[in-house]
Structures are given as C-alpha cells and as structure tokens.
PDB file of N, CA and C in Angstrom:
ATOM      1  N   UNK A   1     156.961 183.496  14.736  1.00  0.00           N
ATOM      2  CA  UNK A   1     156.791 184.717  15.502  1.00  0.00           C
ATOM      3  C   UNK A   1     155.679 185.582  14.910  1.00  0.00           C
ATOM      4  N   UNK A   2     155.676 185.867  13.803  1.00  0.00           N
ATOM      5  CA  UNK A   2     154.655 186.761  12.919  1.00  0.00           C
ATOM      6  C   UNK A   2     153.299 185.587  12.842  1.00  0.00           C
ATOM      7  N   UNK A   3     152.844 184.379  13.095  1.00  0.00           N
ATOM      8  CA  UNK A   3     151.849 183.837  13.112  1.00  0.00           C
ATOM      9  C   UNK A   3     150.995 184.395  14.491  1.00  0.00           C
ATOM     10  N   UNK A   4     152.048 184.176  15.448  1.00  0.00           N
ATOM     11  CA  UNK A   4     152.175 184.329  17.052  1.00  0.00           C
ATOM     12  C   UNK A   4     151.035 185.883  17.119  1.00  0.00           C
ATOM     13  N   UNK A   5     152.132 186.631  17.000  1.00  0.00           N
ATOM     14  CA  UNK A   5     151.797 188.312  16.391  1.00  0.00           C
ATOM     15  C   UNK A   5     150.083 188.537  16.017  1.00  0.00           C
ATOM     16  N   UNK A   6     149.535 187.969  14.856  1.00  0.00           N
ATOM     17  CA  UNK A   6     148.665 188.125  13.952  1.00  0.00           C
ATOM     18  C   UNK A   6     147.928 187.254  14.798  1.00  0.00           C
ATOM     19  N   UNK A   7     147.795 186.206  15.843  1.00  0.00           N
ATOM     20  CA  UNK A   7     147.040 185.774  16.087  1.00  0.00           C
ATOM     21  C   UNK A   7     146.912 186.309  17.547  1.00  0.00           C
ATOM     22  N   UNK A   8     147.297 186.675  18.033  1.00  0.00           N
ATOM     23  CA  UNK A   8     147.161 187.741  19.639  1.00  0.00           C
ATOM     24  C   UNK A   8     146.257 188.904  18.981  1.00  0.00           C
ATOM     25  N   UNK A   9     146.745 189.484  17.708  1.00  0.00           N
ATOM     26  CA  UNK A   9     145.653 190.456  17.100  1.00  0.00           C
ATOM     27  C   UNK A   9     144.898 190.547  16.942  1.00  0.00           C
ATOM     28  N   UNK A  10     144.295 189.199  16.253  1.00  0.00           N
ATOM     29  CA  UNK A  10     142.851 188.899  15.516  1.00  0.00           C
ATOM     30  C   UNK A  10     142.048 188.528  17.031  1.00  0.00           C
ATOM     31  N   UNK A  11     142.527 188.042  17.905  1.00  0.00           N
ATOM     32  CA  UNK A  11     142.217 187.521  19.083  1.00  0.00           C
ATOM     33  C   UNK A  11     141.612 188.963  19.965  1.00  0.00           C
ATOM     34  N   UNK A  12     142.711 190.027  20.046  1.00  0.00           N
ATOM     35  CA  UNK A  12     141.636 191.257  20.832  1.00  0.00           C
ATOM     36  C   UNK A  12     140.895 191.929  19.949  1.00  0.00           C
ATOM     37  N   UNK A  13     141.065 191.958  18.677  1.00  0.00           N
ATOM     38  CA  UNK A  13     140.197 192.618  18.000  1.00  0.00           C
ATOM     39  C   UNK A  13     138.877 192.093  18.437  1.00  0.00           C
ATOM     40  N   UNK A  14     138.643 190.492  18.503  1.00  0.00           N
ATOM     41  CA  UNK A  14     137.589 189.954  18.297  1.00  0.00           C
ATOM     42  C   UNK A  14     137.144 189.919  19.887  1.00  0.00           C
ATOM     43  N   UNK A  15     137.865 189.743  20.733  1.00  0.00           N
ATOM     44  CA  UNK A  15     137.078 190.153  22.567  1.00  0.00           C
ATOM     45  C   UNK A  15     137.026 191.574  22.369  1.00  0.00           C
ATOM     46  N   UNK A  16     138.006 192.796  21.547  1.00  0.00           N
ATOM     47  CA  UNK A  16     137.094 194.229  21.656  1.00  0.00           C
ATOM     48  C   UNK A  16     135.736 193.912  21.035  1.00  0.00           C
ATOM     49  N   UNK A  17     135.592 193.242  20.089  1.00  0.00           N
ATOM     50  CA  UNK A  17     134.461 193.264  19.320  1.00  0.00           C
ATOM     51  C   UNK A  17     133.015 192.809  20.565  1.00  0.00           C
ATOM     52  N   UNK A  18     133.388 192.062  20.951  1.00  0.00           N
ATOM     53  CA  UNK A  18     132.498 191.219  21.713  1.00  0.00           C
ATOM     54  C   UNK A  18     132.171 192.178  22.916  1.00  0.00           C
ATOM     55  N   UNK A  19     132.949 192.601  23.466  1.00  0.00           N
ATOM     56  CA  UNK A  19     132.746 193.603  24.536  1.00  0.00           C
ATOM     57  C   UNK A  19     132.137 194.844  24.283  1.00  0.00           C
ATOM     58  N   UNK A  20     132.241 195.247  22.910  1.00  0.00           N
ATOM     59  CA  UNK A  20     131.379 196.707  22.565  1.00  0.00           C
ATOM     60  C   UNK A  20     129.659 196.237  22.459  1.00  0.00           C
ATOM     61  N   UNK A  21     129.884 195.362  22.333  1.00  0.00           N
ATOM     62  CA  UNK A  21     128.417 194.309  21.503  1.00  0.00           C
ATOM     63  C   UNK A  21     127.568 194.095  23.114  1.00  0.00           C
ATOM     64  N   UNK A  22     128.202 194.200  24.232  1.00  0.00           N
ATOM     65  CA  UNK A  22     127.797 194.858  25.099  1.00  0.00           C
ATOM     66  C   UNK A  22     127.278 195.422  25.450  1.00  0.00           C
ATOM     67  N   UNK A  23     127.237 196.790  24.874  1.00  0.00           N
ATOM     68  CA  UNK A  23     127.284 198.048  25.242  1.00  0.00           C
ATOM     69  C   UNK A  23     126.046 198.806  24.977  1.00  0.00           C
ATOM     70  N   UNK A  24     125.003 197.907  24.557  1.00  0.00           N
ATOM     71  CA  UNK A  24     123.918 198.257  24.186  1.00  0.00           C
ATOM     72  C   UNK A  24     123.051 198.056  25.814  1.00  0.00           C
ATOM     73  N   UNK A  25     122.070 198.879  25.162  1.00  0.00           N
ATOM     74  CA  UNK A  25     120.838 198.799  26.314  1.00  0.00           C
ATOM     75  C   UNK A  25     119.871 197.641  26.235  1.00  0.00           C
ATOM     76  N   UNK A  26     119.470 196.932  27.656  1.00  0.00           N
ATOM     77  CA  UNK A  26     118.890 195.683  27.620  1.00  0.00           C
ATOM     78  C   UNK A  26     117.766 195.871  28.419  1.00  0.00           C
ATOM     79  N   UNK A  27     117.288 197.165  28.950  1.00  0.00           N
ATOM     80  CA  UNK A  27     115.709 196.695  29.957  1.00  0.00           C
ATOM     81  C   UNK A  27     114.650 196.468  28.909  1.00  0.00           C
ATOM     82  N   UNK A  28     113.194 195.945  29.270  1.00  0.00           N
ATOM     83  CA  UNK A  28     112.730 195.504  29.051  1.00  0.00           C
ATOM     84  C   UNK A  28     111.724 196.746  28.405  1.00  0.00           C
ATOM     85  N   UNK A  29     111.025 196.777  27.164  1.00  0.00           N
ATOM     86  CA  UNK A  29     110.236 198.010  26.947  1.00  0.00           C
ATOM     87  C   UNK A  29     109.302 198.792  28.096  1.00  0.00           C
ATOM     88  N   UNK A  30     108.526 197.795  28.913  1.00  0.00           N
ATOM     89  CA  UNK A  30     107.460 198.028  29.399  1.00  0.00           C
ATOM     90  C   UNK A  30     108.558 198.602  30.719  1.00  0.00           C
ATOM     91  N   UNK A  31     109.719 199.192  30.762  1.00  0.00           N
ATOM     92  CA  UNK A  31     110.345 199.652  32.057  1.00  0.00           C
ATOM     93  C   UNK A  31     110.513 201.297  31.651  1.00  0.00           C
ATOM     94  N   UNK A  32     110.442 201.721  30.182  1.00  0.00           N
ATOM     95  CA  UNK A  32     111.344 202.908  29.781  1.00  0.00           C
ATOM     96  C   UNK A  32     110.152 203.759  30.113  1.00  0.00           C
ATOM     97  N   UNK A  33     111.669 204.755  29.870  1.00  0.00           N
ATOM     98  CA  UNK A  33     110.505 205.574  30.313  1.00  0.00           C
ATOM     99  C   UNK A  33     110.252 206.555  28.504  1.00  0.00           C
ATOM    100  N   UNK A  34     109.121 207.288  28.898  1.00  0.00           N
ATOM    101  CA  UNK A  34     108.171 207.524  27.658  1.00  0.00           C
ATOM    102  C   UNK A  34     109.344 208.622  27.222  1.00  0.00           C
ATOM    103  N   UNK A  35     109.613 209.234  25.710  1.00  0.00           N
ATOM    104  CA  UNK A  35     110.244 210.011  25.104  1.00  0.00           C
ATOM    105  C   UNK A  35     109.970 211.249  25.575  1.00  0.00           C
ATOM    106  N   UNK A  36     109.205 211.925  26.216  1.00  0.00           N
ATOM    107  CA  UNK A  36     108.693 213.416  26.990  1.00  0.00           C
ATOM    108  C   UNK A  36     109.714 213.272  27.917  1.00  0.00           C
ATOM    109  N   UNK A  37     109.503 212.111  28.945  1.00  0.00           N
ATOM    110  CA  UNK A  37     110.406 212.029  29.673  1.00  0.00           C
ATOM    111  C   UNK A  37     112.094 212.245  29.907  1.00  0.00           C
ATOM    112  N   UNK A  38     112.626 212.177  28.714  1.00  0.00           N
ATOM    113  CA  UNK A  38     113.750 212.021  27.980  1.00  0.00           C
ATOM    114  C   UNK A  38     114.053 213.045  27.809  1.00  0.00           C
ATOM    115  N   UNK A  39     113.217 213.833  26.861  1.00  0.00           N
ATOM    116  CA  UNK A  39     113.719 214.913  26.469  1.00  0.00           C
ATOM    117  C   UNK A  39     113.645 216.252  27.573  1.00  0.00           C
ATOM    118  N   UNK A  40     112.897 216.264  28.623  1.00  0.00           N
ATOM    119  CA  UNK A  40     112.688 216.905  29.592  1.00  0.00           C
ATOM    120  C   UNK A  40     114.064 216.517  30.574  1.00  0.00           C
ATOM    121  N   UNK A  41     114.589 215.340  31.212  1.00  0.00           N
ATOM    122  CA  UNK A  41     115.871 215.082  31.382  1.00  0.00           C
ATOM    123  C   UNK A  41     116.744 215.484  30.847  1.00  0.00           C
ATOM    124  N   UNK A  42     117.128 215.703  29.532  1.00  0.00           N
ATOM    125  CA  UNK A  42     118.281 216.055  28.558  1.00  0.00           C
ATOM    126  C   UNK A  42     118.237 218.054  28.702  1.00  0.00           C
ATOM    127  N   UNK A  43     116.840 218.536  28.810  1.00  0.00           N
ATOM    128  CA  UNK A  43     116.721 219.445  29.163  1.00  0.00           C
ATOM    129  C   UNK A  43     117.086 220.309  29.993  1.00  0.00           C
ATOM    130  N   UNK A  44     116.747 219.628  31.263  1.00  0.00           N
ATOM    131  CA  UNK A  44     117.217 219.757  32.675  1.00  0.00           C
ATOM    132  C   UNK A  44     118.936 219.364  32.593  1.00  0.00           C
ATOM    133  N   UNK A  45     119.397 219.483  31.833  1.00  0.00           N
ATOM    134  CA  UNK A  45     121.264 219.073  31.415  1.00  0.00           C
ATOM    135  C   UNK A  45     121.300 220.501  30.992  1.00  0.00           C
ATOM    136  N   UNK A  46     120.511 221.095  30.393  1.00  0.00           N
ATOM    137  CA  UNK A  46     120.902 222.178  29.548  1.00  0.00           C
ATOM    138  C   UNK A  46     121.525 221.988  28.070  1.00  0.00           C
ATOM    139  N   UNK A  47     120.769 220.959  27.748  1.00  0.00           N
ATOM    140  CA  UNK A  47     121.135 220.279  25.966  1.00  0.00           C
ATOM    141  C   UNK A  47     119.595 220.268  25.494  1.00  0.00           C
ATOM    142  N   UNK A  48     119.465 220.903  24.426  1.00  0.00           N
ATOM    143  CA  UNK A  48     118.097 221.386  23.795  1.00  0.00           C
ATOM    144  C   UNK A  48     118.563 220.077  22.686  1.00  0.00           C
ATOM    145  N   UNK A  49     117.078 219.149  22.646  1.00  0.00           N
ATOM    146  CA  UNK A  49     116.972 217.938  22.128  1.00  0.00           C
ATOM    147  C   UNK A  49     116.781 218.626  20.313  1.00  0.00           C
ATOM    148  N   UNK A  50     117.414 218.179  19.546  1.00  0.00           N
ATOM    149  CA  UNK A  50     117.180 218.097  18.281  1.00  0.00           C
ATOM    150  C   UNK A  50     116.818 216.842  17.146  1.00  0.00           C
ATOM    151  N   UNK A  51     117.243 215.687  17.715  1.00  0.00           N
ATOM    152  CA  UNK A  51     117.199 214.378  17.180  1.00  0.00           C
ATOM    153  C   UNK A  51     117.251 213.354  18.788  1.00  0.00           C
ATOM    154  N   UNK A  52     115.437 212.740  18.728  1.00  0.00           N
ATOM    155  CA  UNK A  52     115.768 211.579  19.658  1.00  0.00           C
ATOM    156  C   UNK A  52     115.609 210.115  19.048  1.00  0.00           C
ATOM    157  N   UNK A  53     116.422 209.160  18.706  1.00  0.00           N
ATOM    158  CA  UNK A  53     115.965 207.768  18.403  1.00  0.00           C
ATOM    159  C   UNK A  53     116.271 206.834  19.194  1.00  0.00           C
ATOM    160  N   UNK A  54     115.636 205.480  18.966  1.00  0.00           N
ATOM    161  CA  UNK A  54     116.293 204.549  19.653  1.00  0.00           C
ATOM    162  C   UNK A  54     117.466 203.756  18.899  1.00  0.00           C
ATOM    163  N   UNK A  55     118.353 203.182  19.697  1.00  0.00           N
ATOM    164  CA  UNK A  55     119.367 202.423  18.453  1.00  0.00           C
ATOM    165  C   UNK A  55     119.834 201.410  19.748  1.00  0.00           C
ATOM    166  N   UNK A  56     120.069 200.560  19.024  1.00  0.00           N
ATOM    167  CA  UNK A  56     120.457 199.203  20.234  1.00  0.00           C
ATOM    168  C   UNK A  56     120.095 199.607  21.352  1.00  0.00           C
ATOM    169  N   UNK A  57     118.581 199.828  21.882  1.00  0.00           N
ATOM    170  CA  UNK A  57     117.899 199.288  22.992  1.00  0.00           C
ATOM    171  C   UNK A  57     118.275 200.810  23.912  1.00  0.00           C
ATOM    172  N   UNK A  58     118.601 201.663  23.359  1.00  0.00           N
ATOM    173  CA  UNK A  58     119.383 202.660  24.280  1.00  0.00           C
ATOM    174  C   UNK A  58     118.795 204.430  23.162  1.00  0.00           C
ATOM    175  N   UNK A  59     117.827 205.333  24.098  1.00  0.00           N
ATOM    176  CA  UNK A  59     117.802 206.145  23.580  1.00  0.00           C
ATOM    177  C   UNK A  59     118.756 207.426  23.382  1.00  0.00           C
ATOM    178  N   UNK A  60     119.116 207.567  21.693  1.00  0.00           N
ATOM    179  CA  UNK A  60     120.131 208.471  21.314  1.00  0.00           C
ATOM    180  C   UNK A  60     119.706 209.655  20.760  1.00  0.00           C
ATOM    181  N   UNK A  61     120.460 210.986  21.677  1.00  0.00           N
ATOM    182  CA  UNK A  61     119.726 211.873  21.406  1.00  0.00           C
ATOM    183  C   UNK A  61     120.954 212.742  20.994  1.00  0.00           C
ATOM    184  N   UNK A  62     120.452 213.904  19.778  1.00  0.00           N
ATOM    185  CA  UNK A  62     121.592 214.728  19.418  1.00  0.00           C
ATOM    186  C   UNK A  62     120.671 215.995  19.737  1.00  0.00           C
ATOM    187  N   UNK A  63     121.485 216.984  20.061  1.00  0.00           N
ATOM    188  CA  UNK A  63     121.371 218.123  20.432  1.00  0.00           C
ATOM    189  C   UNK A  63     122.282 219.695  20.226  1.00  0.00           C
ATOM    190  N   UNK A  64     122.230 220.404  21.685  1.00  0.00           N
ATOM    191  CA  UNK A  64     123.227 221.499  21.372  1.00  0.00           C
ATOM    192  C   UNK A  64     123.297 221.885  23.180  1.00  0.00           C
ATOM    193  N   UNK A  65     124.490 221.938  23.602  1.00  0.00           N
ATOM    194  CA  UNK A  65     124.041 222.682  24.959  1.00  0.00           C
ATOM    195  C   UNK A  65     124.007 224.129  25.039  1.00  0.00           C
ATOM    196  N   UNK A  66     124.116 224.616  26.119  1.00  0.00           N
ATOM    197  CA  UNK A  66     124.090 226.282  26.167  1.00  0.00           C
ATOM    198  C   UNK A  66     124.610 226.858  25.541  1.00  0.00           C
ATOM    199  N   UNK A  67     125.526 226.396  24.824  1.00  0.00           N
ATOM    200  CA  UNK A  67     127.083 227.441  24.375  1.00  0.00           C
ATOM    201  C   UNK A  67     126.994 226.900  22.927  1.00  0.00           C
ATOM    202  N   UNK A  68     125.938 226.315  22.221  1.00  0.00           N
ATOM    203  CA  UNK A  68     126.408 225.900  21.253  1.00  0.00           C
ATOM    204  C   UNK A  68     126.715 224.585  20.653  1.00  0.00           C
ATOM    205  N   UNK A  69     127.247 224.194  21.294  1.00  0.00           N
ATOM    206  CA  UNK A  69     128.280 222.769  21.352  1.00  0.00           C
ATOM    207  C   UNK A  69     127.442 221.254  20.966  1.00  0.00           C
ATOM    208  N   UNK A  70     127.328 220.927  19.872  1.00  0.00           N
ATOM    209  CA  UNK A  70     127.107 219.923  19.557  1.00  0.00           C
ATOM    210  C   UNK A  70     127.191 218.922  20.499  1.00  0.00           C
ATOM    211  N   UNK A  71     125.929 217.862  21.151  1.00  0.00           N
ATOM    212  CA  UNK A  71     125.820 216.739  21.950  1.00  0.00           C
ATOM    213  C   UNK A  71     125.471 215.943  21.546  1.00  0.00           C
ATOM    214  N   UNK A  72     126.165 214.433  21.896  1.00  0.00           N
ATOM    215  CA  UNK A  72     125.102 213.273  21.354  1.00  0.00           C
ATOM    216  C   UNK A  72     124.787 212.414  22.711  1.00  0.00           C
ATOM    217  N   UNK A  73     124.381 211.982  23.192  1.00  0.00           N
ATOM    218  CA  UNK A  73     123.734 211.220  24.433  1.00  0.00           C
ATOM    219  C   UNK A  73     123.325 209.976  24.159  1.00  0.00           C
ATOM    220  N   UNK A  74     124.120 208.908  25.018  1.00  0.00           N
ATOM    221  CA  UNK A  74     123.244 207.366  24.892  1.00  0.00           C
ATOM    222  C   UNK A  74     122.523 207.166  26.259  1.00  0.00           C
ATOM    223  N   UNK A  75     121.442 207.056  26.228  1.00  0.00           N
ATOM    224  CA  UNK A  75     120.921 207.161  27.631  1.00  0.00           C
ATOM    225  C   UNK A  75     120.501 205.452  27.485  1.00  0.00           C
ATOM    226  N   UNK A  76     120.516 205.229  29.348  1.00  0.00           N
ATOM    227  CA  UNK A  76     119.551 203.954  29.019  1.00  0.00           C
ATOM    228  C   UNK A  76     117.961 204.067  29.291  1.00  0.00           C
ATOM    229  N   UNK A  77     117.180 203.612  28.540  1.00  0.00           N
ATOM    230  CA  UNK A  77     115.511 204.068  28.388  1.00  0.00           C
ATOM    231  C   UNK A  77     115.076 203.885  29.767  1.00  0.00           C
ATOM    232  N   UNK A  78     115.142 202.894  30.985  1.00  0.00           N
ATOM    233  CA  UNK A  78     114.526 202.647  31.642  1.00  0.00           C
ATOM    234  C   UNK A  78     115.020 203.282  32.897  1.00  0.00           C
ATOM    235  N   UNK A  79     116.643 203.491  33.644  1.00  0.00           N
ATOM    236  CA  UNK A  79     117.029 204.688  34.214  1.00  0.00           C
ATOM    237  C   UNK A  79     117.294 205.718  34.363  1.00  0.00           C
ATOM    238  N   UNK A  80     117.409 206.306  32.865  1.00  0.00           N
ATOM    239  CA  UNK A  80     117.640 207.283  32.383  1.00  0.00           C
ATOM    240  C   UNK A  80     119.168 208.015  32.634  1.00  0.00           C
ATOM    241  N   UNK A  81     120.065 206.440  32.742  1.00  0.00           N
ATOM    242  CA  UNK A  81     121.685 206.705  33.048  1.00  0.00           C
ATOM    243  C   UNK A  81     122.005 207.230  31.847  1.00  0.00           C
ATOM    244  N   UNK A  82     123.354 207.944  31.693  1.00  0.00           N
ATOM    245  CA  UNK A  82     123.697 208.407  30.833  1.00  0.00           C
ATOM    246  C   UNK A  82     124.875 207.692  30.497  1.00  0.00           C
ATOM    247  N   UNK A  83     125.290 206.722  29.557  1.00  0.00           N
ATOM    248  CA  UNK A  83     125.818 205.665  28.928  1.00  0.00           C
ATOM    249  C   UNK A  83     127.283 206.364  28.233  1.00  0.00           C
ATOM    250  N   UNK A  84     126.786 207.381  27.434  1.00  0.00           N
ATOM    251  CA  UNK A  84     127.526 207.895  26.437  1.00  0.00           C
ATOM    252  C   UNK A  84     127.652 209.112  26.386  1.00  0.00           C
ATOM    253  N   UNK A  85     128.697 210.233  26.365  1.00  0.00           N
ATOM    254  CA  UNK A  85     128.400 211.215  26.085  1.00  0.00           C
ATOM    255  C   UNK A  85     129.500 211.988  25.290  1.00  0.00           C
ATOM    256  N   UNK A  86     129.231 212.709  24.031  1.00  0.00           N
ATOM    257  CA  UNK A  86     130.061 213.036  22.765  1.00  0.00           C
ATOM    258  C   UNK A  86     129.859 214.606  22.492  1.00  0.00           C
ATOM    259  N   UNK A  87     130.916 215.403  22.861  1.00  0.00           N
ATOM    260  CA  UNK A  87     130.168 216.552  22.780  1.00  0.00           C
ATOM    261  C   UNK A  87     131.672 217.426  21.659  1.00  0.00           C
ATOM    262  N   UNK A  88     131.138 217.754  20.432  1.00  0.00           N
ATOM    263  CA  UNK A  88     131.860 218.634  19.847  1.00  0.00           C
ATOM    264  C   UNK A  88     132.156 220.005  19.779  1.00  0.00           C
ATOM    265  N   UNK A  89     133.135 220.813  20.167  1.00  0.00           N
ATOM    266  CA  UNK A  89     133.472 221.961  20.809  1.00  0.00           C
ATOM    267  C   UNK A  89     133.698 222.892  19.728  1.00  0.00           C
ATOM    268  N   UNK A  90     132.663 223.947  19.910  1.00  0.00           N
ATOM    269  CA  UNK A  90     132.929 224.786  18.966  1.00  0.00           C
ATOM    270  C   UNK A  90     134.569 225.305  18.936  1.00  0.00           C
ATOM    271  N   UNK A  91     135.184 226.287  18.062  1.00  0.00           N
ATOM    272  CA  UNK A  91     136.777 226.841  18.579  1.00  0.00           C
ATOM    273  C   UNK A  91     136.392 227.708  19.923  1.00  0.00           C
ATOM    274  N   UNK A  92     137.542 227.766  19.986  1.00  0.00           N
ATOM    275  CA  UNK A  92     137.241 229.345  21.457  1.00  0.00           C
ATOM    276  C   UNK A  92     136.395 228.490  22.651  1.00  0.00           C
ATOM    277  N   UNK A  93     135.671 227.335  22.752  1.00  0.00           N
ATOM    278  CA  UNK A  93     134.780 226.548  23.433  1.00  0.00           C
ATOM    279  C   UNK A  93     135.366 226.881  24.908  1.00  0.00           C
ATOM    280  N   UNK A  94     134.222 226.713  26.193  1.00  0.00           N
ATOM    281  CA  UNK A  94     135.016 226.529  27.448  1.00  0.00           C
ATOM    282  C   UNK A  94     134.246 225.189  27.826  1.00  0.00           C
ATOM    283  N   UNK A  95     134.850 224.424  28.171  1.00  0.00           N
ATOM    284  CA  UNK A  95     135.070 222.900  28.159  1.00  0.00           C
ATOM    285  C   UNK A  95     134.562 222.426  29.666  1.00  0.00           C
ATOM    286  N   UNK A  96     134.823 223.747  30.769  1.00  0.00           N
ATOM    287  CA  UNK A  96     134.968 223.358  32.234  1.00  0.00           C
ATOM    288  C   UNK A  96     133.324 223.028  32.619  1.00  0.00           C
ATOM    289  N   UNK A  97     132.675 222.896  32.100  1.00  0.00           N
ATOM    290  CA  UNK A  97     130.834 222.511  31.832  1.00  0.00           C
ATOM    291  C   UNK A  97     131.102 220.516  31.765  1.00  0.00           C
ATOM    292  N   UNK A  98     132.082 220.116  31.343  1.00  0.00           N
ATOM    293  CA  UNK A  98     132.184 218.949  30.814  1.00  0.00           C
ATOM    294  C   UNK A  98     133.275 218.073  31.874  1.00  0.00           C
ATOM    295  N   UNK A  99     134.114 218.820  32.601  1.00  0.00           N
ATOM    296  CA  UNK A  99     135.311 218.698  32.837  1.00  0.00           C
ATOM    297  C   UNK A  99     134.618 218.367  34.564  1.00  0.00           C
ATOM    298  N   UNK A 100     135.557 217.257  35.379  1.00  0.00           N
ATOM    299  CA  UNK A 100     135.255 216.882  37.191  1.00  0.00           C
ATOM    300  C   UNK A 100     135.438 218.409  37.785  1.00  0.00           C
ATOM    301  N   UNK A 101     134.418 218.571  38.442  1.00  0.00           N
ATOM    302  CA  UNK A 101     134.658 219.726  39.580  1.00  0.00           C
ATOM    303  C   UNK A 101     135.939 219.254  40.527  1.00  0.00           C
ATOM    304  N   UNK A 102     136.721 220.091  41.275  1.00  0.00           N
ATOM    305  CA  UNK A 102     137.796 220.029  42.277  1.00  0.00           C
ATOM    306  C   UNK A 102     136.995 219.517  43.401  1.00  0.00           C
ATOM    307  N   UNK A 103     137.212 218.678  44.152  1.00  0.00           N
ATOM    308  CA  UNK A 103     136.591 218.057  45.174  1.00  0.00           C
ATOM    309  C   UNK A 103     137.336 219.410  46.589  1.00  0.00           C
ATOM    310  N   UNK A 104     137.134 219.508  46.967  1.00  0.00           N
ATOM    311  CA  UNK A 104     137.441 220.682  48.505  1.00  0.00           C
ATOM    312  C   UNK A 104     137.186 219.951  49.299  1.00  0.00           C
ATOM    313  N   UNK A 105     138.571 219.829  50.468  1.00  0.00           N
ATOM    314  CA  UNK A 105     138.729 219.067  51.448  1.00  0.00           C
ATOM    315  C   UNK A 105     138.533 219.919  52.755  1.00  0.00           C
ATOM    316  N   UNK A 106     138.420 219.503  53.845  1.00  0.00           N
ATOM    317  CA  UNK A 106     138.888 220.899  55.224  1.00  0.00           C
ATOM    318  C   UNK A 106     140.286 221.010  55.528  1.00  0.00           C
ATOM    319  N   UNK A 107     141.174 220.390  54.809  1.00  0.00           N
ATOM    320  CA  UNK A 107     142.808 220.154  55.286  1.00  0.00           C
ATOM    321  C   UNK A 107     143.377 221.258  54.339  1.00  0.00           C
ATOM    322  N   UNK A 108     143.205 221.863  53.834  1.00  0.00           N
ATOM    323  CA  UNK A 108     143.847 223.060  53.083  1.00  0.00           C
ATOM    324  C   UNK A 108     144.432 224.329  53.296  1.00  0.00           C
TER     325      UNK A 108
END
C-alpha cells in the first residue's frame, strides 16, 4: 500500500513538473515585439516598469501600480498576452483593480 502511495506521488510530482516546463514562452525572436513596446503596454495597465528581463522566452517585468502595490508580469514577447500576474498588496490595499468586474444583465 505505502509503495502504491509513494509511487502515485512521485508520478504527479513529475507530470506537475513537466507541465510547468510548459509554461514558458515559445515565439520565435524575430516575432517580439521590441522592449519600448512592452514597457509602454505595462504602462497603459497603470504599472510603472521598474525591472524588465527576459526569462524562459517570456518577458518579466517588475513594477508598482497606482496604489503602490508591487507587480510582477510574465508577458508573452510576441502578443504581448499577459501569462502571469503577481501582485503584492500593500496593508489597507483595495484589491477591486485586480478583482472580475460584475457582468450586468437586462433581467434585473
């Protein structure tokens, strides 16, 4: 039973493993778009760029948005999707910047 156990374990550890390994960015250089570009996007978010690098194929940018609030961003270079997003809340923080708008129906 405990072989059973330990080997179902080692088993998702190793498909989580494989699946994060994923998770990197794959277009091709000659598709991205240039770092001005980037940081002018991240801008237009209202997150003032402080650190942009690349790291597995995907540009990572740390920042601050309006309020303060620590951001980190995985964008992908060539759509400029936003992959990742990590944002640390000052105390007292209002969160509803981060949080789904209420969708409004006409049946109400």
């Amino acid at each position: 039973m405990n072989i059973l156990v330990l080997t179902a374990a080692v088993t998702a550890l190793t498909v989580s493993g494989l699946a994060h390994a994923d998770d990197d960015c794959r277009s091709p250089m000659s598709e991205w778009h240039p770092r001005e570009s980037v940081t002018a996007f991240v801008s237009e978010l209202g997150i003032t760029t402080e650190r942009l690098k690349v790291d597995d194929g995907c540009y990572e940018i740390h920042g601050r948005d309006v309020d303060g609030n620590r951001v980190e961003l995985e964008i992908e270079p060539a759509t400029l999707a936003v992959q990742k997003l990590e944002v640390s809340f000052q105390p007292n923080a209002d969160i509803s910047r981060y949080l789904p708008r209420k969708q409004v129906t006409g049946n109400q």
